[in-house]
Protein backbone atom coordinates (compact mmCIF):
# COMPACT_ATOMS: atom_id res chain seq x y z
CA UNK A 1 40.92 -87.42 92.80
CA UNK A 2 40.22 -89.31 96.16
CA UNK A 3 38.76 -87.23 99.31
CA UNK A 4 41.29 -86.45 101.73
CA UNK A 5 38.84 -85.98 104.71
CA UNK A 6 35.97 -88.08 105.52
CA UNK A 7 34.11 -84.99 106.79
CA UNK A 8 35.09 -81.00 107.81
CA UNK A 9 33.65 -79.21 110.82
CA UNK A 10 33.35 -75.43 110.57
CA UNK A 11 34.09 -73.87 113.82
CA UNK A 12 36.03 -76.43 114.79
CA UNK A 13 37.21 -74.16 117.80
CA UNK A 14 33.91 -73.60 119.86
CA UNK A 15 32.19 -76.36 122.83
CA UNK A 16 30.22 -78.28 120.01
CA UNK A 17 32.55 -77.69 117.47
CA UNK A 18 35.48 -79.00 119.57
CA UNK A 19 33.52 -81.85 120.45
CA UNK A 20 32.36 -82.97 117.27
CA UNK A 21 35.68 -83.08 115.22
CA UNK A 22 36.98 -84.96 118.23
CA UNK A 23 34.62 -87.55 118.78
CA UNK A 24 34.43 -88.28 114.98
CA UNK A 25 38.02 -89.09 114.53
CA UNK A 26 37.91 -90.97 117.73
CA UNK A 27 35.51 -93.13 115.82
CA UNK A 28 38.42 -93.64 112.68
CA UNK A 29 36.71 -90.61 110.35
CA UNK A 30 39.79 -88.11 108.61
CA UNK A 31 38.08 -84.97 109.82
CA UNK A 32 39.52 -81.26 109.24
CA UNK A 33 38.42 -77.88 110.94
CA UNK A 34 37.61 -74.38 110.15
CA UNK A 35 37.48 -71.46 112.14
CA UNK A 36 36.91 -67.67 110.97
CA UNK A 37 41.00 -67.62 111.37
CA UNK A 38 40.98 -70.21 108.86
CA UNK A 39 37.42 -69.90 107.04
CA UNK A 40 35.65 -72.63 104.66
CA UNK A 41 35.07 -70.23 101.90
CA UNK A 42 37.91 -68.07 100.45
CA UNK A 43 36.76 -65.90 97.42
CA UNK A 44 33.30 -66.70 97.22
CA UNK A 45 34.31 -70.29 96.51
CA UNK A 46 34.95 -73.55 99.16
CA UNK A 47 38.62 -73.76 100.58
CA UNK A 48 41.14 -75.72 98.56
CA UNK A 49 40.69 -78.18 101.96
CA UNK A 50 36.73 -78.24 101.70
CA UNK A 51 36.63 -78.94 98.43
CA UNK A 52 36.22 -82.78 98.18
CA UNK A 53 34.51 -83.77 101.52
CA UNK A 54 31.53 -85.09 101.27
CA UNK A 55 30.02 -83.94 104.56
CA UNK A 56 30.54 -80.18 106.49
CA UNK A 57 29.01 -80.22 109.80
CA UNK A 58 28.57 -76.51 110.29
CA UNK A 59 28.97 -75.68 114.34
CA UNK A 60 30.01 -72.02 113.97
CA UNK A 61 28.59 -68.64 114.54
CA UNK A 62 28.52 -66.29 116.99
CA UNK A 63 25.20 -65.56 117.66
CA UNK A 64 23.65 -66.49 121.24
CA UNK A 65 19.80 -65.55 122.44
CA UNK A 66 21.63 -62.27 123.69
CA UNK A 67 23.67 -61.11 120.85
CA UNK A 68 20.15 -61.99 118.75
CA UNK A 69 18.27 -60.02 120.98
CA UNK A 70 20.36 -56.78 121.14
CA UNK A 71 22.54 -56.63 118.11
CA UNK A 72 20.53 -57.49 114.87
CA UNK A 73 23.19 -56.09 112.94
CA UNK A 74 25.47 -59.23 113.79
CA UNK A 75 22.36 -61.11 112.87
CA UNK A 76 22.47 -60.05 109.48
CA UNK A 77 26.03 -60.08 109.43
CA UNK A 78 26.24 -63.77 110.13
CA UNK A 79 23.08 -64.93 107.90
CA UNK A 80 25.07 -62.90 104.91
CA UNK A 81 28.55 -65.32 105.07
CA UNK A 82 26.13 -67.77 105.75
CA UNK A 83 24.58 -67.29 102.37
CA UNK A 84 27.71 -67.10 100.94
CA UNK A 85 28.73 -70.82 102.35
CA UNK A 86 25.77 -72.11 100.94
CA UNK A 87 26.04 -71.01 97.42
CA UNK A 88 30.00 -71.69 97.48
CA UNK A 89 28.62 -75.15 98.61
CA UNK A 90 26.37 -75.57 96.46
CA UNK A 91 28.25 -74.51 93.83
CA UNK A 92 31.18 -76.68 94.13
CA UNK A 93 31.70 -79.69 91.53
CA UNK A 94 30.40 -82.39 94.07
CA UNK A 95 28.04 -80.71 96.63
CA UNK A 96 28.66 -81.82 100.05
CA UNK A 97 25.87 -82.64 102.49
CA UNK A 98 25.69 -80.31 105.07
CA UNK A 99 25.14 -80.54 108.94
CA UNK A 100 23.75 -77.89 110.40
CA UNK A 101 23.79 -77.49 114.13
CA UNK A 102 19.86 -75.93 115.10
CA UNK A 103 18.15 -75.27 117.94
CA UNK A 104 15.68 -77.18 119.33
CA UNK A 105 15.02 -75.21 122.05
CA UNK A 106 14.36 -72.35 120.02
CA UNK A 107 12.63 -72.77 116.98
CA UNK A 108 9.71 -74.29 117.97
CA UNK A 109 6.89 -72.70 120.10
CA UNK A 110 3.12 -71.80 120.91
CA UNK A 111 0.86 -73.20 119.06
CA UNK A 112 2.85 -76.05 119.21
CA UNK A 113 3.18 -77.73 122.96
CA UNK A 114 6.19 -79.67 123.87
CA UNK A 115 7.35 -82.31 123.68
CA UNK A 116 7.65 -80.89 120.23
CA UNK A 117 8.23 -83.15 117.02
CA UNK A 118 9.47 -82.47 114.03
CA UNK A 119 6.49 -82.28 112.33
CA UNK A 120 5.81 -79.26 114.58
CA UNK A 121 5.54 -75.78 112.70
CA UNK A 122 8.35 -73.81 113.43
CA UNK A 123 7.27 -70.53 115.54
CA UNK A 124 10.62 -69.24 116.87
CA UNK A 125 9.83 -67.15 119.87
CA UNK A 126 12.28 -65.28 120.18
CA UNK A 127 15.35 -63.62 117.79
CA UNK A 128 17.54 -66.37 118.18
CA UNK A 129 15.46 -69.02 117.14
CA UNK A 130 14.56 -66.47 113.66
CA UNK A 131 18.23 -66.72 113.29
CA UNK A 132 18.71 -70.39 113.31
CA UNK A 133 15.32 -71.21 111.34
CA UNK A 134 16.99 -68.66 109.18
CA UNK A 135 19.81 -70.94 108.67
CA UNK A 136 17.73 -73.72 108.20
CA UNK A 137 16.05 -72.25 104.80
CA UNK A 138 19.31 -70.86 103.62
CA UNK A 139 20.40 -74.73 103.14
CA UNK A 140 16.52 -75.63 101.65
CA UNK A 141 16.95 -72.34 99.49
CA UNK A 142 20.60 -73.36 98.10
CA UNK A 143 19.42 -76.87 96.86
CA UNK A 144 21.92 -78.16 99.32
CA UNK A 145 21.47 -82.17 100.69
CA UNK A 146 21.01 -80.98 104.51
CA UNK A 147 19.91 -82.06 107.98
CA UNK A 148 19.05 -79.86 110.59
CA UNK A 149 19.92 -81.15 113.95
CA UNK A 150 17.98 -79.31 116.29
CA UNK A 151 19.43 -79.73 119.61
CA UNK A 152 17.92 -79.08 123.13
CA UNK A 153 20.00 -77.59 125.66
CA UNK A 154 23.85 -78.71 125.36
CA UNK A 155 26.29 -78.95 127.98
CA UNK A 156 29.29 -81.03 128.78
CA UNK A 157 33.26 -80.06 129.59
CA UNK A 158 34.59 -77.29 127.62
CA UNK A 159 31.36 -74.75 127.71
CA UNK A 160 32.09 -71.21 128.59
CA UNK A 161 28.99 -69.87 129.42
CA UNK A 162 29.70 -67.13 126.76
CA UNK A 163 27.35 -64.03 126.62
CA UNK A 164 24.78 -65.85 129.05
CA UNK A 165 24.30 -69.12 126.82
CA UNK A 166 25.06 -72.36 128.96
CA UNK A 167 23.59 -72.42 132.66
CA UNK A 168 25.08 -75.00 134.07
CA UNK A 169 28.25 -73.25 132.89
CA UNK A 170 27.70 -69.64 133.89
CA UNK A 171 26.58 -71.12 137.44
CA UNK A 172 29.79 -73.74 137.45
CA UNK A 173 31.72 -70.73 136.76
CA UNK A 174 30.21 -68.68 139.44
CA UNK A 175 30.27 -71.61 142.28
CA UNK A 176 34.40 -71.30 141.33
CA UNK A 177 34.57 -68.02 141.86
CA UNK A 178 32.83 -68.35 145.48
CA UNK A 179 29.67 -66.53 144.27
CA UNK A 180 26.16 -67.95 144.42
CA UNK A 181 24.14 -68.88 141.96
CA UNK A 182 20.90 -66.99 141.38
CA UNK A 183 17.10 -68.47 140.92
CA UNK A 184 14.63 -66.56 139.74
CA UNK A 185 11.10 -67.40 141.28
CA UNK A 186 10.20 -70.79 141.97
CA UNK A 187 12.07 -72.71 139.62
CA UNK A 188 9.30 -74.49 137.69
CA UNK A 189 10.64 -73.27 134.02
CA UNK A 190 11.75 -76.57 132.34
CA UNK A 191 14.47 -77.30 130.07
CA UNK A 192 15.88 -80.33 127.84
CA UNK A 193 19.57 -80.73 128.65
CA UNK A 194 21.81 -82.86 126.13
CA UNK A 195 25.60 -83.77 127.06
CA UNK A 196 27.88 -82.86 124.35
CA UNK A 197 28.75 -86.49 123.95
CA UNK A 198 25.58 -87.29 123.18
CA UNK A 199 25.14 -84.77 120.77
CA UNK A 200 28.54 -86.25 119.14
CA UNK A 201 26.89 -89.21 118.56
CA UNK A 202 23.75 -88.46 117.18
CA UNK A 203 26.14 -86.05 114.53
CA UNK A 204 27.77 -89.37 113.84
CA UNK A 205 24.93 -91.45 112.90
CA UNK A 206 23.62 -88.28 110.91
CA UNK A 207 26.93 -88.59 108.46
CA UNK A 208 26.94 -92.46 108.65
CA UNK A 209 23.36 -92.71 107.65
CA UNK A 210 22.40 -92.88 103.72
CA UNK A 211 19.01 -90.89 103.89
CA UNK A 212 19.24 -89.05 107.41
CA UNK A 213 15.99 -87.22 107.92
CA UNK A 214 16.16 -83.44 106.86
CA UNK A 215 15.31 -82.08 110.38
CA UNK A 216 15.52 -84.27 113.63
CA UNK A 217 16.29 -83.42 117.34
CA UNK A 218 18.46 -84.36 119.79
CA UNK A 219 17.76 -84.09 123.77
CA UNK A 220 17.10 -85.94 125.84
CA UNK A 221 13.44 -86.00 125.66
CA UNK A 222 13.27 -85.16 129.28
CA UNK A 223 11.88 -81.81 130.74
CA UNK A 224 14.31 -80.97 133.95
CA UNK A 225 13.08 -77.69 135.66
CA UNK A 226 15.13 -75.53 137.58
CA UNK A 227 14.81 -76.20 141.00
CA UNK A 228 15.64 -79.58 140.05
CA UNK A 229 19.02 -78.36 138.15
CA UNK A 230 19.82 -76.76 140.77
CA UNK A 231 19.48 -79.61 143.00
CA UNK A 232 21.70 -82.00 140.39
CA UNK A 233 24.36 -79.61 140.71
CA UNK A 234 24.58 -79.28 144.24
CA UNK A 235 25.13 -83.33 144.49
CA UNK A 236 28.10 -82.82 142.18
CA UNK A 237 29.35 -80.15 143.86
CA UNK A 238 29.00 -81.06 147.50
CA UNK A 239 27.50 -78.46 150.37
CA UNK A 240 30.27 -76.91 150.82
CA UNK A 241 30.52 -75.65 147.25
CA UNK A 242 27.00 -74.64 146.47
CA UNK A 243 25.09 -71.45 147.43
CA UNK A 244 22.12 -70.23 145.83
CA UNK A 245 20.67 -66.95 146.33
CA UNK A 246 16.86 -66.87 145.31
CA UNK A 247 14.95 -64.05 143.97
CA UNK A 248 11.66 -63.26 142.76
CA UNK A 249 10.68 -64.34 139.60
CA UNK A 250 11.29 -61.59 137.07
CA UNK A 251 8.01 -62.30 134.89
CA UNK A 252 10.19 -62.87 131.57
CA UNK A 253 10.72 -66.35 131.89
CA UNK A 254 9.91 -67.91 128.38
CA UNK A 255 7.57 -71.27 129.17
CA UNK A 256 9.73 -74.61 129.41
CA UNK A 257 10.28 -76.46 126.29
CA UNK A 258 11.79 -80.40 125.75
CA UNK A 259 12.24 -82.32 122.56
CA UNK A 260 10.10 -85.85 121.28
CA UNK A 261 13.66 -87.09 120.44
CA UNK A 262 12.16 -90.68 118.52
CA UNK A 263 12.70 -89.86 115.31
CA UNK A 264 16.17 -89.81 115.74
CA UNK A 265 15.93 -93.68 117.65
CA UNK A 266 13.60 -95.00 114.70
CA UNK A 267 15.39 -93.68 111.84
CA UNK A 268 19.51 -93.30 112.93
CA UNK A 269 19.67 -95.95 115.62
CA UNK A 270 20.34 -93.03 118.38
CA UNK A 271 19.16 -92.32 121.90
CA UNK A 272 20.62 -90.04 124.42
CA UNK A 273 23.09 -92.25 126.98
CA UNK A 274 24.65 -89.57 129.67
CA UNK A 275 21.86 -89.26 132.66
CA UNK A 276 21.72 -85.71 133.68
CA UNK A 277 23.34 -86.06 137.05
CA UNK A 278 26.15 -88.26 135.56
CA UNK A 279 26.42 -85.44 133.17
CA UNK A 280 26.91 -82.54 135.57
CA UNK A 281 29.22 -84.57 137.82
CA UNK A 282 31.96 -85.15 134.58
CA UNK A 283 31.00 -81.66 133.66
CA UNK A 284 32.07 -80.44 137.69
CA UNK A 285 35.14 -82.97 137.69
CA UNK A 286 36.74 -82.09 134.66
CA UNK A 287 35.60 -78.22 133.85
CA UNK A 288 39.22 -76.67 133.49
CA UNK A 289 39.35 -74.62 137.11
């Protein structure tokens, strides 16, 4: 029986998700989506649809660093029909490879110091990152072919800024709405922010490559603090536009983090292409309003 799809992408409705499926059959793949309307496994076992593609990128889920942090129940929840993908995947007559969308801002940490490598021990400092290192040895645990694509900070046209997940979105969406946007302290926290098209393409080269590496991130190498964010943004945005109200720092701030992104160059061809400030002006110009 031949494969109908080239590839499936569970969650085929979210920012990532979205962006993924589309860029993939921009490049000439037969790609197909899930969604929890329209879920990947139906009794236990891989949907009728899912059950001859050879590669699921899985972009779904629910959890952000806030639900992790005040509902472990949804946690749980989530990790559970997670398990039950895995064993439905692994259990199906050809095993697909999976394609599991990580965090690379998340699961690494102290003792570690960024840039952090793959190599790195994982030390997740926080719920979220459990949660997707969780996911991580779900795939290990099932026997399943898998690569973990940790990715930095993603952004790009079509983010939400859902349950506080996304700043450039939340503070996009505020500027809209005629509000400031808010910095804590001095802005020296740093960050690794990824466009969504980047992330796209280093997906692609993961399912086009024969041995992908089991783990590997994608950023864009590149620590960008706040104050400087907030700087990018008011370029794209223009004076008129941008207001920032700035507070004292709150004494929470988790320490800045950025990826060592060359294992992805040396072994899949890929480095990041979309400069940040290019990046937040497409984001700005074509961010539905």
């Amino acid at each position: 029986m031949s494969t109908v799809y080239d590839a499936a992408v569970v969650g085929s409705r979210g920012f990532l998700g979205s962006a993924i499926a589309a860029g993939l059959g921009a490049r000439g793949l037969r790609i197909t989506g899930f969604t929890r309307d329209d879920p990947v496994v139906v009794d236990d076992a891989l949907a009728p649809r899912a059950a001859d593609v050879p590669v699921i990128v899985w972009a779904a889920g629910g959890i952000t660093p806030t639900v992790a942090a005040e509902d472990p129940a949804a946690v749980e929840a989530e990790l559970d029909a997670f398990r039950t993908f895995a064993r439905a995947a692994a259990g199906a007559p050809a095993a697909p490879r999976i394609v599991l969308l990580s965090s690379g801002g998340a699961v690494y940490g102290p003792p570690a110091r960024p840039p952090y490598r793959e190599a790195d021990a994982p030390a997740p400092p926080n719920a979220y990152g459990a949660y997707k290192l969780a996911q991580e040895r779900i795939l290990a645990e099932a026997g399943l072919r898998s690569t973990a694509v940790r990715i930095a900070n993603a952004y790009g046209p079509g983010q939400r800024g859902a349950h506080g997940q996304g700043v450039l979105a939340i503070w996009m969406r505020e500027l809209r709405a005629g509000e400031a946007v808010t910095l804590h302290g001095d802005g020296a926290v740093a960050r690794d922010y990824v466009h969504a098209d980047d992330v796209v393409a280093a997906v692609a080269r993961v399912i086009a490559a024969d041995e992908p590496p089991a783990v590997v991130n994608v950023g864009s190498g590149t620590p960008t603090s706040l104050a400087q964010l907030v700087e990018l943004l008011g370029a794209a945005v223009g004076p008129d536009a941008m207001r920032v109200d700035r507070l004292p720092s709150r004494g929470v701030d988790p320490d800045s983090t950025w990826l060592d992104v060359s294992l992805a160059r040396e072994t899949l061809g890929w480095k990041p292409r979309v400069p940040l400030a290019e990046g937040i002006c497409d984001m700005w110009n074509r961010q539905a309003r």
